[in-house]
PDB file of N, CA and C in Angstrom:
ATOM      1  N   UNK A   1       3.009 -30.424 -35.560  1.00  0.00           N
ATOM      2  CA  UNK A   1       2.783 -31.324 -34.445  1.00  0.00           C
ATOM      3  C   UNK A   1       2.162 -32.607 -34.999  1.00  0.00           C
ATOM      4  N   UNK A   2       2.821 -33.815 -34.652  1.00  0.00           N
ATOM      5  CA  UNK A   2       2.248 -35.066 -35.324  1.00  0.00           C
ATOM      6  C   UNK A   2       0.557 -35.205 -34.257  1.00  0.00           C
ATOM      7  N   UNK A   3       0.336 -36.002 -34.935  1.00  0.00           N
ATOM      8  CA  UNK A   3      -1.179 -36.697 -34.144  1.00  0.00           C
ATOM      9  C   UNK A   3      -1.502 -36.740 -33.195  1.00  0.00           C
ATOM     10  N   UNK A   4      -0.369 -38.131 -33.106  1.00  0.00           N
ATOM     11  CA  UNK A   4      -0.109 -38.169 -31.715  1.00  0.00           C
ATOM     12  C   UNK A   4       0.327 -37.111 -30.475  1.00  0.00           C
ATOM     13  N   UNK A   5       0.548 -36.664 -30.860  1.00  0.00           N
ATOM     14  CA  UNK A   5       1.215 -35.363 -29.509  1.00  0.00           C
ATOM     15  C   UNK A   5       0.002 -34.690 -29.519  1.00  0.00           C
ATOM     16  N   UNK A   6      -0.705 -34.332 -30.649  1.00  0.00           N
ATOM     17  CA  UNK A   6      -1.906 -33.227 -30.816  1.00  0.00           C
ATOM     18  C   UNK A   6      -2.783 -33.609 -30.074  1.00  0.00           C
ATOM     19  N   UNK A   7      -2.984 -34.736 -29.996  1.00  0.00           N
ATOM     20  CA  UNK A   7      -4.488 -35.586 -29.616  1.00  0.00           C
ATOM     21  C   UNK A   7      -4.305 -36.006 -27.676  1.00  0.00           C
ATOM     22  N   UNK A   8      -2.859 -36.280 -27.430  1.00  0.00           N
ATOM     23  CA  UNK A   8      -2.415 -35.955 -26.313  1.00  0.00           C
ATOM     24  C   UNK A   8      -2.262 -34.395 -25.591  1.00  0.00           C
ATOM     25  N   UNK A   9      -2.062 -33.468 -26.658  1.00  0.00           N
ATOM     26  CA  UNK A   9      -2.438 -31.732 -25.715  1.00  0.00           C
ATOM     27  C   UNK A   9      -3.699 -31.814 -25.881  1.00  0.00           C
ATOM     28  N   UNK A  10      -4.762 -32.501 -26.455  1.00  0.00           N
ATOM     29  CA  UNK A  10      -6.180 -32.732 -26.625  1.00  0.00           C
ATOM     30  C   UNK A  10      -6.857 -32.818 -25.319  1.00  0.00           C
ATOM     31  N   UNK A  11      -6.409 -33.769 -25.000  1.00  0.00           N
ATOM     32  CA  UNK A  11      -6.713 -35.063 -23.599  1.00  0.00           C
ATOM     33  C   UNK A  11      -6.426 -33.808 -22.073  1.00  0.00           C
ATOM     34  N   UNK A  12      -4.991 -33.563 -22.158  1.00  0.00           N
ATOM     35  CA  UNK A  12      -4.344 -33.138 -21.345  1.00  0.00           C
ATOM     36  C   UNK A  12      -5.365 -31.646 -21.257  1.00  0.00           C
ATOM     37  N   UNK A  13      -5.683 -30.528 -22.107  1.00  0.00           N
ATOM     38  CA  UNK A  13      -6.787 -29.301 -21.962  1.00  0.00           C
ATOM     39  C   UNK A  13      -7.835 -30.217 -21.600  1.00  0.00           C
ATOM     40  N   UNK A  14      -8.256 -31.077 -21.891  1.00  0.00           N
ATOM     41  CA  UNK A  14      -9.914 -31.862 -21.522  1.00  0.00           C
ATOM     42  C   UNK A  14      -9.670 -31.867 -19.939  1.00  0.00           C
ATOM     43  N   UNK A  15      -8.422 -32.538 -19.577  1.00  0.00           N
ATOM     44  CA  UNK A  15      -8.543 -33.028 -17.919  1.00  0.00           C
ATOM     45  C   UNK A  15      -8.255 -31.644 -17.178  1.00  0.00           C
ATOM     46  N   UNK A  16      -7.627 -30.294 -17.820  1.00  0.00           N
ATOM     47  CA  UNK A  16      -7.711 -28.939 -16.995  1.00  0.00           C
ATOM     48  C   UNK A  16      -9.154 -28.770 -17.197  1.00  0.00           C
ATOM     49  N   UNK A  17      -9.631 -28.467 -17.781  1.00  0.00           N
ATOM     50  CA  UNK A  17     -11.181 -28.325 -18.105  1.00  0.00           C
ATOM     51  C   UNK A  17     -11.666 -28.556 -17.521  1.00  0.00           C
ATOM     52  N   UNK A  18     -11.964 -29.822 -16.864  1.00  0.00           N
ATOM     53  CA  UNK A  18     -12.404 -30.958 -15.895  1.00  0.00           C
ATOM     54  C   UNK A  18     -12.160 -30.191 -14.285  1.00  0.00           C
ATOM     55  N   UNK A  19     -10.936 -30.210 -14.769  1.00  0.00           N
ATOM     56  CA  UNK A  19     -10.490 -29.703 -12.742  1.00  0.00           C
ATOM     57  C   UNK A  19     -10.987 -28.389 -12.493  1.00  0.00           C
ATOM     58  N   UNK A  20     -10.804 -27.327 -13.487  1.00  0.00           N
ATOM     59  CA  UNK A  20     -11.541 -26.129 -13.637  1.00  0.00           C
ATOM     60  C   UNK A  20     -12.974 -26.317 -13.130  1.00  0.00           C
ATOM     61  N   UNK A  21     -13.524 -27.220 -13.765  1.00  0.00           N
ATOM     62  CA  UNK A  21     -15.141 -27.428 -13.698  1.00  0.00           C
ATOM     63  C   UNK A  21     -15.275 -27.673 -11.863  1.00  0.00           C
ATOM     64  N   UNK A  22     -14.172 -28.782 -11.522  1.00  0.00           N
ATOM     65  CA  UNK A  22     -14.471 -28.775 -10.264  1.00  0.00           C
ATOM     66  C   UNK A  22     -14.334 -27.676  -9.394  1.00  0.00           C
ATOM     67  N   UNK A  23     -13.405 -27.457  -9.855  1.00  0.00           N
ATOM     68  CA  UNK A  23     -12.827 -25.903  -8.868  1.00  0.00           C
ATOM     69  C   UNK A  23     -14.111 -24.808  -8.814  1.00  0.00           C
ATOM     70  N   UNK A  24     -14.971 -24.812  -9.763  1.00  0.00           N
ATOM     71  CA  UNK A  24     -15.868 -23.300 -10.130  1.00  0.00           C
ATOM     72  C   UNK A  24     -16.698 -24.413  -9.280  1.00  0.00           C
ATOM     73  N   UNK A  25     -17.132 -25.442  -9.404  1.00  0.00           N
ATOM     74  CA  UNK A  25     -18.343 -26.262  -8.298  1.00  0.00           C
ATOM     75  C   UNK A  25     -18.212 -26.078  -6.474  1.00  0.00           C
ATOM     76  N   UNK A  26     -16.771 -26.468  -6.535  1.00  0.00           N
ATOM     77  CA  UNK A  26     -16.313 -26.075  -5.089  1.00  0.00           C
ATOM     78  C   UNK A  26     -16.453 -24.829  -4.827  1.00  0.00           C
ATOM     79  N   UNK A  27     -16.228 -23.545  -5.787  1.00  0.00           N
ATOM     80  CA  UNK A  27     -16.282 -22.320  -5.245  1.00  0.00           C
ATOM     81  C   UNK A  27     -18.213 -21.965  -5.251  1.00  0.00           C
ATOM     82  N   UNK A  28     -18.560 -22.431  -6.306  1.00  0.00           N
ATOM     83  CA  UNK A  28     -20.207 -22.309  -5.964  1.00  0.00           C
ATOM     84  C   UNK A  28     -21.010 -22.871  -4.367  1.00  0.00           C
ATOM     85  N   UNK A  29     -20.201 -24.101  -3.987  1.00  0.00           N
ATOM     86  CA  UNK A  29     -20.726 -24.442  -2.706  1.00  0.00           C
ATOM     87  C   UNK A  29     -20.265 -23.727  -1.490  1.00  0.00           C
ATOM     88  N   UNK A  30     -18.755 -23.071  -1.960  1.00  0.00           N
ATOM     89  CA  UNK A  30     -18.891 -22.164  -0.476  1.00  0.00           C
ATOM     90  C   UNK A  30     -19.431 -20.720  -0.320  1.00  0.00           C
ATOM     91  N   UNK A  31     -19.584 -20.593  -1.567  1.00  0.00           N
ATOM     92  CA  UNK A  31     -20.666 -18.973  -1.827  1.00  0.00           C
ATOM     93  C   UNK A  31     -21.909 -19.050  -0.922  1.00  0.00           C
ATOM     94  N   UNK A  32     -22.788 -20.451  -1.603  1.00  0.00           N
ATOM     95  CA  UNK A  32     -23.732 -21.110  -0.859  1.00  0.00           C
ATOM     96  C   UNK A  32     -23.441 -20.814   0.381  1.00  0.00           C
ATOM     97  N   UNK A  33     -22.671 -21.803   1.074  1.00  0.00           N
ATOM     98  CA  UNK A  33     -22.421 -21.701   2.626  1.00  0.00           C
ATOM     99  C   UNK A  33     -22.231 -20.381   3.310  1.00  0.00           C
ATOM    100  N   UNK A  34     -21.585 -19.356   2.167  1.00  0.00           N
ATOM    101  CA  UNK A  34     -21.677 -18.162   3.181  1.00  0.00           C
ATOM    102  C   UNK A  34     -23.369 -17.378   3.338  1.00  0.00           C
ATOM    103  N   UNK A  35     -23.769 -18.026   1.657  1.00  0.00           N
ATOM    104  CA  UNK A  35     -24.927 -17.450   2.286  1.00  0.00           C
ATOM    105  C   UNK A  35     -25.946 -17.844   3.276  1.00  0.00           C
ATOM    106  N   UNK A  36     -25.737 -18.852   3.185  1.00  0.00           N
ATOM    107  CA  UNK A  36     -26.872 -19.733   4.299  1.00  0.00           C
ATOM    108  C   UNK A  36     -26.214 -19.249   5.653  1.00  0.00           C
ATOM    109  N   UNK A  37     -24.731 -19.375   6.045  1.00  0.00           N
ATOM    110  CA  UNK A  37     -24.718 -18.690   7.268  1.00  0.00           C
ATOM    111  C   UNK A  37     -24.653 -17.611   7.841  1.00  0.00           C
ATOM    112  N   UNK A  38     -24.892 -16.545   6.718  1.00  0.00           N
ATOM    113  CA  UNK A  38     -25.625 -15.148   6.831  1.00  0.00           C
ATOM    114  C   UNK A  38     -26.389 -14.682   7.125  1.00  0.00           C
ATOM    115  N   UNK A  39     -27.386 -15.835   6.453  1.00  0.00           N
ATOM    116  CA  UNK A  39     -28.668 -15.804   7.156  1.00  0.00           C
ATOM    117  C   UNK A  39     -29.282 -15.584   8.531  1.00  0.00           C
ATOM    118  N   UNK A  40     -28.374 -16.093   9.268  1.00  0.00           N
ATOM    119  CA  UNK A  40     -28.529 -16.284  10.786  1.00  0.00           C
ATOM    120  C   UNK A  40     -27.355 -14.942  11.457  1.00  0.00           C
ATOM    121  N   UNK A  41     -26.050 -14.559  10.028  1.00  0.00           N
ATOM    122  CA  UNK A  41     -25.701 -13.150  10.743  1.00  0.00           C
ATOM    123  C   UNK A  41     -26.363 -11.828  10.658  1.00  0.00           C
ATOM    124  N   UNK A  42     -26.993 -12.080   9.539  1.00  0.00           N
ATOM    125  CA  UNK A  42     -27.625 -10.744   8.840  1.00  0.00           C
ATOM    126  C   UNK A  42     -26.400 -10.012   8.447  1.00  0.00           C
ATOM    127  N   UNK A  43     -25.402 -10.004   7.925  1.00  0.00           N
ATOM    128  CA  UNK A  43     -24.128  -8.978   7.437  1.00  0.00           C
ATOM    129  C   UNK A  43     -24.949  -8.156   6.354  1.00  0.00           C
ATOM    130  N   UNK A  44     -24.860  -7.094   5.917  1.00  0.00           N
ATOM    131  CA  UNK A  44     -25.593  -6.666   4.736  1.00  0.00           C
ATOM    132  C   UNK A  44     -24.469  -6.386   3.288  1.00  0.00           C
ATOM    133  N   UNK A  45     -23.467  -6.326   3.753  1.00  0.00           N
ATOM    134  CA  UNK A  45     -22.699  -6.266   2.654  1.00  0.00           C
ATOM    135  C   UNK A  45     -22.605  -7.829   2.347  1.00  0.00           C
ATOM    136  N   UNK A  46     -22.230  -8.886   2.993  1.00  0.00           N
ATOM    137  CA  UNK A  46     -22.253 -10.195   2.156  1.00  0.00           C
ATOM    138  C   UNK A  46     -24.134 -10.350   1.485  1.00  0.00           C
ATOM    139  N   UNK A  47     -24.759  -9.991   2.219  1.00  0.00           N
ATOM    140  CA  UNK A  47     -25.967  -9.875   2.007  1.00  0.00           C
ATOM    141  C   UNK A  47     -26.122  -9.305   0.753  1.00  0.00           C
ATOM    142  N   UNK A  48     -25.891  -8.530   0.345  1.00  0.00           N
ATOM    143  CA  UNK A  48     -25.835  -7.450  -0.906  1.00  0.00           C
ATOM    144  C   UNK A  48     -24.833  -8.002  -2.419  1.00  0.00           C
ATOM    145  N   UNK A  49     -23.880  -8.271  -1.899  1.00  0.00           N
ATOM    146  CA  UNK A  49     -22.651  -8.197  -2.509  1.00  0.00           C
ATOM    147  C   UNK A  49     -22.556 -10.280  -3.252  1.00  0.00           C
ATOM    148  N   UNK A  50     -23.041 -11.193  -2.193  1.00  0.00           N
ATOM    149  CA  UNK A  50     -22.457 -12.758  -2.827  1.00  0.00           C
ATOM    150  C   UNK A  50     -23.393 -13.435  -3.209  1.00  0.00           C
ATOM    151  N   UNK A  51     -25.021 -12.456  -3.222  1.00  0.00           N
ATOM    152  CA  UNK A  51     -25.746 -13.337  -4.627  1.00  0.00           C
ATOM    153  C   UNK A  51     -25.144 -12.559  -6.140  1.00  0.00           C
ATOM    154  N   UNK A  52     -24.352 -11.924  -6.132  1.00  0.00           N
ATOM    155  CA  UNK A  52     -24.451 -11.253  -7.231  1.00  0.00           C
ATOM    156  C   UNK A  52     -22.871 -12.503  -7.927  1.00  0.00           C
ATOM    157  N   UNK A  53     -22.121 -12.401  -6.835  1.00  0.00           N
ATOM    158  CA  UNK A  53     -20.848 -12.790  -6.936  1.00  0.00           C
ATOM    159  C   UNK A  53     -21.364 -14.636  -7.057  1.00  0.00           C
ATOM    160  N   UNK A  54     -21.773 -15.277  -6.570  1.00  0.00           N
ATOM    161  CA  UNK A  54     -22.957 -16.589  -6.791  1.00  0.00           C
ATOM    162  C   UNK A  54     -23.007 -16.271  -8.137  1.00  0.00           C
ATOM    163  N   UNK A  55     -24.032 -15.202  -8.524  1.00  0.00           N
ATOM    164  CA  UNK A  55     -24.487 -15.246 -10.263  1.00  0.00           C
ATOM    165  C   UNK A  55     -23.291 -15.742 -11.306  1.00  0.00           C
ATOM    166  N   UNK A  56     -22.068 -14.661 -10.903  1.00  0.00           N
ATOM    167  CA  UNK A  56     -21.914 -14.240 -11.965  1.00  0.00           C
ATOM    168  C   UNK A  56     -20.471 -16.208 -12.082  1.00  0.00           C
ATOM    169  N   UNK A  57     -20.206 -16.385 -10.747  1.00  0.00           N
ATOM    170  CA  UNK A  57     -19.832 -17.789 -10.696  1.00  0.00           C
ATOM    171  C   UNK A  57     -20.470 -18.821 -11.505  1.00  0.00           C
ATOM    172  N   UNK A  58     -21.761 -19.141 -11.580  1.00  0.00           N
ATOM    173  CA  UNK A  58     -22.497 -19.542 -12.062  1.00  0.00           C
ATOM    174  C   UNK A  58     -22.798 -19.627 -13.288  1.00  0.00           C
ATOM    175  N   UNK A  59     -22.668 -18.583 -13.718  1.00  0.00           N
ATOM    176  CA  UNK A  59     -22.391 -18.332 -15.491  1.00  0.00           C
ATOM    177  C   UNK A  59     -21.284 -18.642 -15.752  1.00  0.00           C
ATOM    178  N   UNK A  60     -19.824 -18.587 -14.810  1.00  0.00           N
ATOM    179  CA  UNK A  60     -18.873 -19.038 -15.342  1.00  0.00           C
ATOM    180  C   UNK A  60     -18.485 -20.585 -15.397  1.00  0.00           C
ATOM    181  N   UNK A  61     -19.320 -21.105 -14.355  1.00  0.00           N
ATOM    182  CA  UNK A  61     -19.371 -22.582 -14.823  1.00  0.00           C
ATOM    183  C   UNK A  61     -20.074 -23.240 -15.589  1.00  0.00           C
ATOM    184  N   UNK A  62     -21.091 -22.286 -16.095  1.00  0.00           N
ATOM    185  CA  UNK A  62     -21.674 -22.804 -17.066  1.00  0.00           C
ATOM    186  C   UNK A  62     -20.804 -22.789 -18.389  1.00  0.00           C
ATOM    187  N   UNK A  63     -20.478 -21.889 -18.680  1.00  0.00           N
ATOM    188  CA  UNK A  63     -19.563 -21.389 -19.564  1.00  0.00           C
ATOM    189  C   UNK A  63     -18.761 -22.647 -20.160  1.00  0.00           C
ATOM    190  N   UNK A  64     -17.825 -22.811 -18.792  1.00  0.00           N
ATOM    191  CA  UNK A  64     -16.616 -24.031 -18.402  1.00  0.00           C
ATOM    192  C   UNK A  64     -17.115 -25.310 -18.815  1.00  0.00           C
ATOM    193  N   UNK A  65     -18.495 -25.447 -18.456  1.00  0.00           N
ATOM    194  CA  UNK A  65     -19.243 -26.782 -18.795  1.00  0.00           C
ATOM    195  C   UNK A  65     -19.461 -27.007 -20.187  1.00  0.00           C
ATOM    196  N   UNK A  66     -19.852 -25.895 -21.260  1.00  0.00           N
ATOM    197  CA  UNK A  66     -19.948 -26.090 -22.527  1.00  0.00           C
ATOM    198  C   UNK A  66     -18.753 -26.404 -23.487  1.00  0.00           C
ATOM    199  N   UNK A  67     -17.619 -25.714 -22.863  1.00  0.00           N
ATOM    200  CA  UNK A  67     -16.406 -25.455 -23.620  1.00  0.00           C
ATOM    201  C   UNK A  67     -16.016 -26.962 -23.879  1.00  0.00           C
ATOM    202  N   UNK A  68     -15.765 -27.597 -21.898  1.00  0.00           N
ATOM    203  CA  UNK A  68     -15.580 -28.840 -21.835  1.00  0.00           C
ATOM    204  C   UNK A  68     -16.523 -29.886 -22.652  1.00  0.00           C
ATOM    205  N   UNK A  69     -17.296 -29.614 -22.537  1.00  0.00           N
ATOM    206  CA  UNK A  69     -18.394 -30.890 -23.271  1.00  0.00           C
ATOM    207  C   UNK A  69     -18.174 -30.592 -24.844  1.00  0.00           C
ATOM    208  N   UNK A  70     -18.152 -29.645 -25.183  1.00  0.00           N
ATOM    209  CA  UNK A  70     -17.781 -29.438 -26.522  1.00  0.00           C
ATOM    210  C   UNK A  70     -16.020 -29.951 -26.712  1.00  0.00           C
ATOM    211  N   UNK A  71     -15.368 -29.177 -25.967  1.00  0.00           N
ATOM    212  CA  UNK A  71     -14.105 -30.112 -26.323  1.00  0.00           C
ATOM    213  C   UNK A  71     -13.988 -31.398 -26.257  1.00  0.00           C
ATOM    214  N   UNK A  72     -14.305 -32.022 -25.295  1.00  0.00           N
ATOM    215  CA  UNK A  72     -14.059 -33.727 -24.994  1.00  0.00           C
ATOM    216  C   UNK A  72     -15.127 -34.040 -26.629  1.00  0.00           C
ATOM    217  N   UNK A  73     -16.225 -33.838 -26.785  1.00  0.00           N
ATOM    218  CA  UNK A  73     -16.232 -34.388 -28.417  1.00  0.00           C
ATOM    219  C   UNK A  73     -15.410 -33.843 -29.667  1.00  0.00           C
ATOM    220  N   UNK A  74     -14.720 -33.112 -29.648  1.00  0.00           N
ATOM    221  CA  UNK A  74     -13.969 -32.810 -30.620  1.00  0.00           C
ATOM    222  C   UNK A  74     -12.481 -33.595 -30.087  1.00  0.00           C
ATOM    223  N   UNK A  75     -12.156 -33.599 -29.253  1.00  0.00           N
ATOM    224  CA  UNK A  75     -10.764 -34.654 -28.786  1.00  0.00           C
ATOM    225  C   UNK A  75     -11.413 -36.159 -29.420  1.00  0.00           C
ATOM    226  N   UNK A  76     -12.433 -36.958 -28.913  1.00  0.00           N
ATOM    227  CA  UNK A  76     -12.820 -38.076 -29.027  1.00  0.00           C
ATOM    228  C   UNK A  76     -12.910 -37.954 -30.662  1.00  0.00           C
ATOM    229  N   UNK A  77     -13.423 -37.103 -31.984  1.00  0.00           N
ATOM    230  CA  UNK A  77     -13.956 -37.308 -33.074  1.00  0.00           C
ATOM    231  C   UNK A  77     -12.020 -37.456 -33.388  1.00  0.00           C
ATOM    232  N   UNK A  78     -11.593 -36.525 -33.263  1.00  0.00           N
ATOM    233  CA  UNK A  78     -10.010 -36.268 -33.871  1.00  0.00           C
ATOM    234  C   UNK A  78      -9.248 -37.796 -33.070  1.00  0.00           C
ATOM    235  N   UNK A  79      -9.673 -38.313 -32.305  1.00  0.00           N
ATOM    236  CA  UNK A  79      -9.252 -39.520 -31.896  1.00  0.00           C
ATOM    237  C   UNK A  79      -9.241 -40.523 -32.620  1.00  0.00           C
ATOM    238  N   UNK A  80     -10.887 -40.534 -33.073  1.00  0.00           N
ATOM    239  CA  UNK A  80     -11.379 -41.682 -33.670  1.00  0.00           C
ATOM    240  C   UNK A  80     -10.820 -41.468 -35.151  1.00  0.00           C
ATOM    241  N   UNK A  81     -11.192 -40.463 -35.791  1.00  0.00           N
ATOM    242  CA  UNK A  81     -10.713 -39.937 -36.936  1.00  0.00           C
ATOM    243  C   UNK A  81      -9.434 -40.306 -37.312  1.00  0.00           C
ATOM    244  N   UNK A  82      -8.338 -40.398 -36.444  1.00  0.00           N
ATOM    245  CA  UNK A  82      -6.696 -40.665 -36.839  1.00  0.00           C
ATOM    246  C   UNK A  82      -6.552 -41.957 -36.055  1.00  0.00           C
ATOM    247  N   UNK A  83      -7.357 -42.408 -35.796  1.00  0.00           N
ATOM    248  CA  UNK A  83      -7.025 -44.165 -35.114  1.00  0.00           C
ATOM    249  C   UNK A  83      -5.818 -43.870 -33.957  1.00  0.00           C
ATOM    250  N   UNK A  84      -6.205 -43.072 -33.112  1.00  0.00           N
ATOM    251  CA  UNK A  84      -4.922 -42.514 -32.066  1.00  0.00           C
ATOM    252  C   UNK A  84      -4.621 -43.872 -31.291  1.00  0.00           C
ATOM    253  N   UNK A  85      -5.460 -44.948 -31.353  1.00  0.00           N
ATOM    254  CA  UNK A  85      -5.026 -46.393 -30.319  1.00  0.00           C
ATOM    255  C   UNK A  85      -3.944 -46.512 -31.347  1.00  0.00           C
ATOM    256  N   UNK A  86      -4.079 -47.050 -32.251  1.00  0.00           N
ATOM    257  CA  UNK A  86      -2.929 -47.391 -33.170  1.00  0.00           C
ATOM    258  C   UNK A  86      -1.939 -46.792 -33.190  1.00  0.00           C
ATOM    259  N   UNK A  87      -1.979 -45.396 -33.353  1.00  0.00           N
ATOM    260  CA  UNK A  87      -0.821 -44.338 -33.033  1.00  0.00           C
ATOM    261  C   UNK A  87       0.256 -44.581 -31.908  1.00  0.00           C
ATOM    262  N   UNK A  88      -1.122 -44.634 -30.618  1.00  0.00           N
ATOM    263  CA  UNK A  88      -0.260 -45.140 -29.532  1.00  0.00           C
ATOM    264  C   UNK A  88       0.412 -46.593 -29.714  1.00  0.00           C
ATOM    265  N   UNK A  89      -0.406 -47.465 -30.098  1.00  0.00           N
ATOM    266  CA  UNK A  89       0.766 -49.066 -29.970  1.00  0.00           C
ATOM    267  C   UNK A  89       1.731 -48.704 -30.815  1.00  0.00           C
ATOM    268  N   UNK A  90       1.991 -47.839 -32.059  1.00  0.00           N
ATOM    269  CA  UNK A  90       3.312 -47.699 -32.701  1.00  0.00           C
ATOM    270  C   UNK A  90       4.111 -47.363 -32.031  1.00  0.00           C
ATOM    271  N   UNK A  91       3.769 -45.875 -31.483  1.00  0.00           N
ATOM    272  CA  UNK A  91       4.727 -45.069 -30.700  1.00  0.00           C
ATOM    273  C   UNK A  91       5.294 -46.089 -29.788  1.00  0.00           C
ATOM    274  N   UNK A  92       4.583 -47.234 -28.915  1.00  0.00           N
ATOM    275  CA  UNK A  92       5.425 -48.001 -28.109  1.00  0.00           C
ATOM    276  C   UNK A  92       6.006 -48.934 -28.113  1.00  0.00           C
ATOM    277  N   UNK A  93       5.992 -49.278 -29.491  1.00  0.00           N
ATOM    278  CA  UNK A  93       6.585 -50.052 -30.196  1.00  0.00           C
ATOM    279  C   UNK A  93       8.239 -49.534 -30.672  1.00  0.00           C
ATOM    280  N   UNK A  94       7.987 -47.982 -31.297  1.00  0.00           N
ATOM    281  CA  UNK A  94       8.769 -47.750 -31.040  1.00  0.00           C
ATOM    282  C   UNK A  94      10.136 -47.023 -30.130  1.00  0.00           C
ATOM    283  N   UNK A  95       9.166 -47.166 -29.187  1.00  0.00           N
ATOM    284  CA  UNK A  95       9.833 -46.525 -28.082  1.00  0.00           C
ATOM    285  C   UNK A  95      10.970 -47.986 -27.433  1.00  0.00           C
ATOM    286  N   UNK A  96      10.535 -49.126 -27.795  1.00  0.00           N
ATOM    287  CA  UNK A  96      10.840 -50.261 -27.538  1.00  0.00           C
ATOM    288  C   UNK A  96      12.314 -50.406 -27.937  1.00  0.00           C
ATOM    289  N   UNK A  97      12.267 -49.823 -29.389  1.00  0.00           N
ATOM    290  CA  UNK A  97      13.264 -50.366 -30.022  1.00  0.00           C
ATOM    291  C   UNK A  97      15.230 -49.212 -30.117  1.00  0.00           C
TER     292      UNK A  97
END
């Protein structure tokens, strides 16, 4: 795989990463919401059962958060490292021709 393409499946896992991250945030806030409006049902199985399911969410976005932050600097070093701007004005240069 040349550079260029590499450093582009680089980018492209960084921005799933990203949406992942949002997705596990959105699912943490409606865990939240069920629990807060539990509160006022008293259910005992959500009661029992979605701080645990909360936890273990929670660790998985943490998880998601390191991978990402660790990847986006290893995309950016392998960026900088192979001059990928340059890469790109060739490639459209020669895409030109």
């Amino acid at each position: 795989m040349d550079k260029l393409k590499k450093f582009e499946l680089m980018e492209k896992i960084t921005r799933e990463l990203e949406d992942l991250r949002h997705s596990q945030q959105a699912v943490l806030e409606k865990i939240g919401k069920i629990e807060v409006d539990n509160i006022e049902l008293g259910d005992k199985m959500i009661e029992s059962k979605v701080p645990d399911i909360y936890q273990r969410t929670s660790d998985n976005a943490d998880a998601i958060r390191e991978i990402l932050e660790d990847f986006q600097q290893k995309t950016e070093e392998f960026g900088d490292k192979n001059n990928v701007d340059k890469l790109k004005e060739q490639d459209a240069i020669n895409k030109l021709k």
